[in-house]
Protein backbone atom coordinates (compact mmCIF):
# COMPACT_ATOMS: atom_id res chain seq x y z
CA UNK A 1 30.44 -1.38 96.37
CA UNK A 2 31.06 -3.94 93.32
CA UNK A 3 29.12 -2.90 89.97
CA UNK A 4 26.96 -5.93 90.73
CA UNK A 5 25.69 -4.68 94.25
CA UNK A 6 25.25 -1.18 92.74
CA UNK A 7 23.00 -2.90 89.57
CA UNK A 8 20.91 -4.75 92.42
CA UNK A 9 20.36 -2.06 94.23
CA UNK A 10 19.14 0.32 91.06
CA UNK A 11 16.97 -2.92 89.85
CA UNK A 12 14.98 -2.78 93.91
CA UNK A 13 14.71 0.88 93.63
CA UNK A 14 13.33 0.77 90.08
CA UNK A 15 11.04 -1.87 91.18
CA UNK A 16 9.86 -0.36 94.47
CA UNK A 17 9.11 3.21 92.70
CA UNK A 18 6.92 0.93 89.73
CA UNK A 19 5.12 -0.75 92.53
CA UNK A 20 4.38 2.49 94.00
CA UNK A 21 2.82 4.10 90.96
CA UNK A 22 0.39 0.95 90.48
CA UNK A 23 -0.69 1.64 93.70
CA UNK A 24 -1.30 5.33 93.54
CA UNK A 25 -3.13 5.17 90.66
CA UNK A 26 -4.97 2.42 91.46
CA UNK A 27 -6.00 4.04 94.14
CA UNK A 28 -6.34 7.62 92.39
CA UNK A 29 -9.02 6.11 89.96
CA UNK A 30 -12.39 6.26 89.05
CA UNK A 31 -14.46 5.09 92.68
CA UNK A 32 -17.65 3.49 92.71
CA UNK A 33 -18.91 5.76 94.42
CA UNK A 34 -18.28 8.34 91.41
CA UNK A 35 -20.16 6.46 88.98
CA UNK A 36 -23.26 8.02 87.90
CA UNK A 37 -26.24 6.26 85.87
CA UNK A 38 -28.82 7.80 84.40
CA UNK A 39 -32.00 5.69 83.53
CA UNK A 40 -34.85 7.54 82.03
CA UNK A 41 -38.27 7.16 83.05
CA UNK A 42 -40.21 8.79 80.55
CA UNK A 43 -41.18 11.75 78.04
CA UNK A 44 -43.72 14.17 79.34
CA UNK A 45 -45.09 17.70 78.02
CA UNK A 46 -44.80 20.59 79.76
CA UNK A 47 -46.04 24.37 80.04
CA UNK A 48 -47.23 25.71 77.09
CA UNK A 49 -46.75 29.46 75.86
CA UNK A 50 -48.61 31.25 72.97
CA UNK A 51 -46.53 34.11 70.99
CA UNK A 52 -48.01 35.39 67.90
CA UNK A 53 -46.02 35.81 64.52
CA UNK A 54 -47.27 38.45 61.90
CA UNK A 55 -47.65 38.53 58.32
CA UNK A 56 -48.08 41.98 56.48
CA UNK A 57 -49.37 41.89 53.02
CA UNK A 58 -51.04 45.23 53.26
CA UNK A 59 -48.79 46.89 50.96
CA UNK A 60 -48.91 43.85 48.36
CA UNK A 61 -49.62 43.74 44.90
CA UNK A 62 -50.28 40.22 44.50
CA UNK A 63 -51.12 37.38 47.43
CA UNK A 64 -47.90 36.43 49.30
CA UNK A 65 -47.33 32.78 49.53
CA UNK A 66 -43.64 31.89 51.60
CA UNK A 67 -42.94 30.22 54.53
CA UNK A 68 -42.11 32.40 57.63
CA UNK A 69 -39.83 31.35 60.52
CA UNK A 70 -40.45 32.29 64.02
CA UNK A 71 -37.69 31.34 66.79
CA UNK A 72 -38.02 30.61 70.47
CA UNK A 73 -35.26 30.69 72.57
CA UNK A 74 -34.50 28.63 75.70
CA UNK A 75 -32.33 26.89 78.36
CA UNK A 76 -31.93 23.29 78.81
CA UNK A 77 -33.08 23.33 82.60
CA UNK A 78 -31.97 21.03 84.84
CA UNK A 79 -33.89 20.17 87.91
CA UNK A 80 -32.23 16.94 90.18
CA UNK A 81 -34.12 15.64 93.36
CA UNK A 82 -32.58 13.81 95.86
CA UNK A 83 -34.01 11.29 97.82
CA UNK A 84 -33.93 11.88 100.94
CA UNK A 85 -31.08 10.73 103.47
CA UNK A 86 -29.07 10.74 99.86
CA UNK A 87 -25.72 12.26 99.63
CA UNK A 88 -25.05 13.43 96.24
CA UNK A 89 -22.38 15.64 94.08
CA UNK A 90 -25.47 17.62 92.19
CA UNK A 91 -22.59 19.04 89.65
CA UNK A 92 -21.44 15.57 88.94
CA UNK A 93 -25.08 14.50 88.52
CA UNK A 94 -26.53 17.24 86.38
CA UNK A 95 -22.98 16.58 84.26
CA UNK A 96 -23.98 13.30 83.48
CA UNK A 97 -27.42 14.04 82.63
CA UNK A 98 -25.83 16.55 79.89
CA UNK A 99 -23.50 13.69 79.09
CA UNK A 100 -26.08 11.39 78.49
CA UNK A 101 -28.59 13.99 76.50
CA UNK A 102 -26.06 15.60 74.91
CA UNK A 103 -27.43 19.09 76.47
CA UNK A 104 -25.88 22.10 75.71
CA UNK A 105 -25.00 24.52 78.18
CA UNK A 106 -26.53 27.62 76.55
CA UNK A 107 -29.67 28.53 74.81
CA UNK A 108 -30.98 26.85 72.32
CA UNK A 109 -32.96 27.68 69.31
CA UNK A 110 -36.76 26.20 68.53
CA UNK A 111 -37.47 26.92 65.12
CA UNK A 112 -41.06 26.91 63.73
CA UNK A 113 -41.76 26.81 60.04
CA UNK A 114 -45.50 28.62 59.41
CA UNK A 115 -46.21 28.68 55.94
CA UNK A 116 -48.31 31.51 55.13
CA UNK A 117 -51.48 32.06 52.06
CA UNK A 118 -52.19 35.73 52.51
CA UNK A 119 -54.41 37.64 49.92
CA UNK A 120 -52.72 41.31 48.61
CA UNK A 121 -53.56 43.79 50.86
CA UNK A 122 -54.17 42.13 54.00
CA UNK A 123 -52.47 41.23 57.45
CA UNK A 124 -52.83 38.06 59.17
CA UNK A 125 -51.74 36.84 62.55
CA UNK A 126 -51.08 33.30 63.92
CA UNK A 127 -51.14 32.44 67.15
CA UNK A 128 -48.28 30.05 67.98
CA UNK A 129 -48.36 27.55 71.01
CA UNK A 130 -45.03 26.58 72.52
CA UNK A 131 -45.15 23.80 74.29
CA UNK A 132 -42.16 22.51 76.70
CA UNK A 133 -40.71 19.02 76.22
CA UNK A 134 -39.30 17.25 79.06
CA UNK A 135 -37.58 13.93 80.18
CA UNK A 136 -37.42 12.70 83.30
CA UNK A 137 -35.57 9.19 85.14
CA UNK A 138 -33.73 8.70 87.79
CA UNK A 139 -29.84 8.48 88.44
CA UNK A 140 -27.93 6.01 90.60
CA UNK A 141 -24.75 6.64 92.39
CA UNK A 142 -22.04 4.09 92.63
CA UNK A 143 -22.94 0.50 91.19
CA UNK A 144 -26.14 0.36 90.37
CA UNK A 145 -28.52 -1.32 92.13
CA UNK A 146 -32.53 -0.34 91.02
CA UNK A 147 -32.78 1.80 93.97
CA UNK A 148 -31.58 5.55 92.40
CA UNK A 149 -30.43 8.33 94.64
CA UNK A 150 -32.77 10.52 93.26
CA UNK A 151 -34.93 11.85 90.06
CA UNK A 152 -33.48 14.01 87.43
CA UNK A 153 -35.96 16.30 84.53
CA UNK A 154 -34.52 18.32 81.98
CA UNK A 155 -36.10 20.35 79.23
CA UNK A 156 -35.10 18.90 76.33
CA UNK A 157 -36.90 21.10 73.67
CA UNK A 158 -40.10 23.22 72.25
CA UNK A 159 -42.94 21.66 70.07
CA UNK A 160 -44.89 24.62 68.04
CA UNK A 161 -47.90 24.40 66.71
CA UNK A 162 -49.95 26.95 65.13
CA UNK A 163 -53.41 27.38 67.24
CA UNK A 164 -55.13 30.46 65.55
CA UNK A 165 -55.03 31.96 62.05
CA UNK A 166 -56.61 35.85 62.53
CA UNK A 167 -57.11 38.08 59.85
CA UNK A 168 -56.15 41.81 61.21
CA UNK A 169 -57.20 45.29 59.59
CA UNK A 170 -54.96 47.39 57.68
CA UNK A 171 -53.82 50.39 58.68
């Protein structure tokens, strides 16, 4: 075989194998099908909670004025609905929705600020609502076309807002 034969022939097989890998990954790549959309509806209030933060001043000399913190914790839940007849990857779907949000997988902190006025030797209570904040839409599958393949809601976070200010006895 001459040293030109033996170039042509390396030159086909380099060509052949290149050809091959356009193909394969072409082929390998992000579907249609696989795309996910998310398109949110709207913003919507949930259940509410009440938890009750105490301030002791019974012991003080002089009236305490500070802000006190109280912390909720809680999950960013995901709840997807498909329509029916719809065929859909619910992992791929609820990853996109944390994609989109930015969601964490664990809990997450609400933080509520109460400032507090309380006299030297008293207690007070407050009465703290929590209040769930959610977001709903829907999500298409594949190239999007108005028609989703389902809903999506997710709670996104807590509101807090103090609802009651009770002055408690001593003990």
């Amino acid at each position: 075989m001459s040293l030109i034969t033996s170039r042509l022939v390396r030159l086909i097989v380099l060509a052949l194998i290149t050809l091959l890998v356009f193909v394969f990954t072409a082929c390998a790549g992000p579907q249609d099908q696989d795309q996910i959309t998310i398109v949110e509806k709207r913003q919507l209030q949930g259940e509410a909670i009440t938890k009750t933060l105490h301030a002791n001043n019974c012991d003080g000399t002089e009236d305490m004025k500070q802000d006190l913190t109280a912390v909720h914790q809680y999950l960013h839940e995901i709840e997807i609905t498909p329509n029916p007849g719809a065929t859909i990857n619910r992992n791929a779907v609820e990853s996109e929705v944390r994609n989109y949000y930015h969601v964490p997988q664990n809990e997450s902190d609400a933080v509520c600020i109460v400032p507090v006025q309380i006299p030297k030797g008293a207690f007070y209570s407050y009465d703290l609502e929590w209040t769930e904040v959610w977001r709903e839409g829907i999500f298409e599958q594949g190239k999007p076309d108005g028609q989703g393949e389902g809903v999506y809601r997710f709670r996104q976070s807590l509101l807090c807002e103090v609802v009651a200010q009770n002055a408690e006895t001593c003990e």
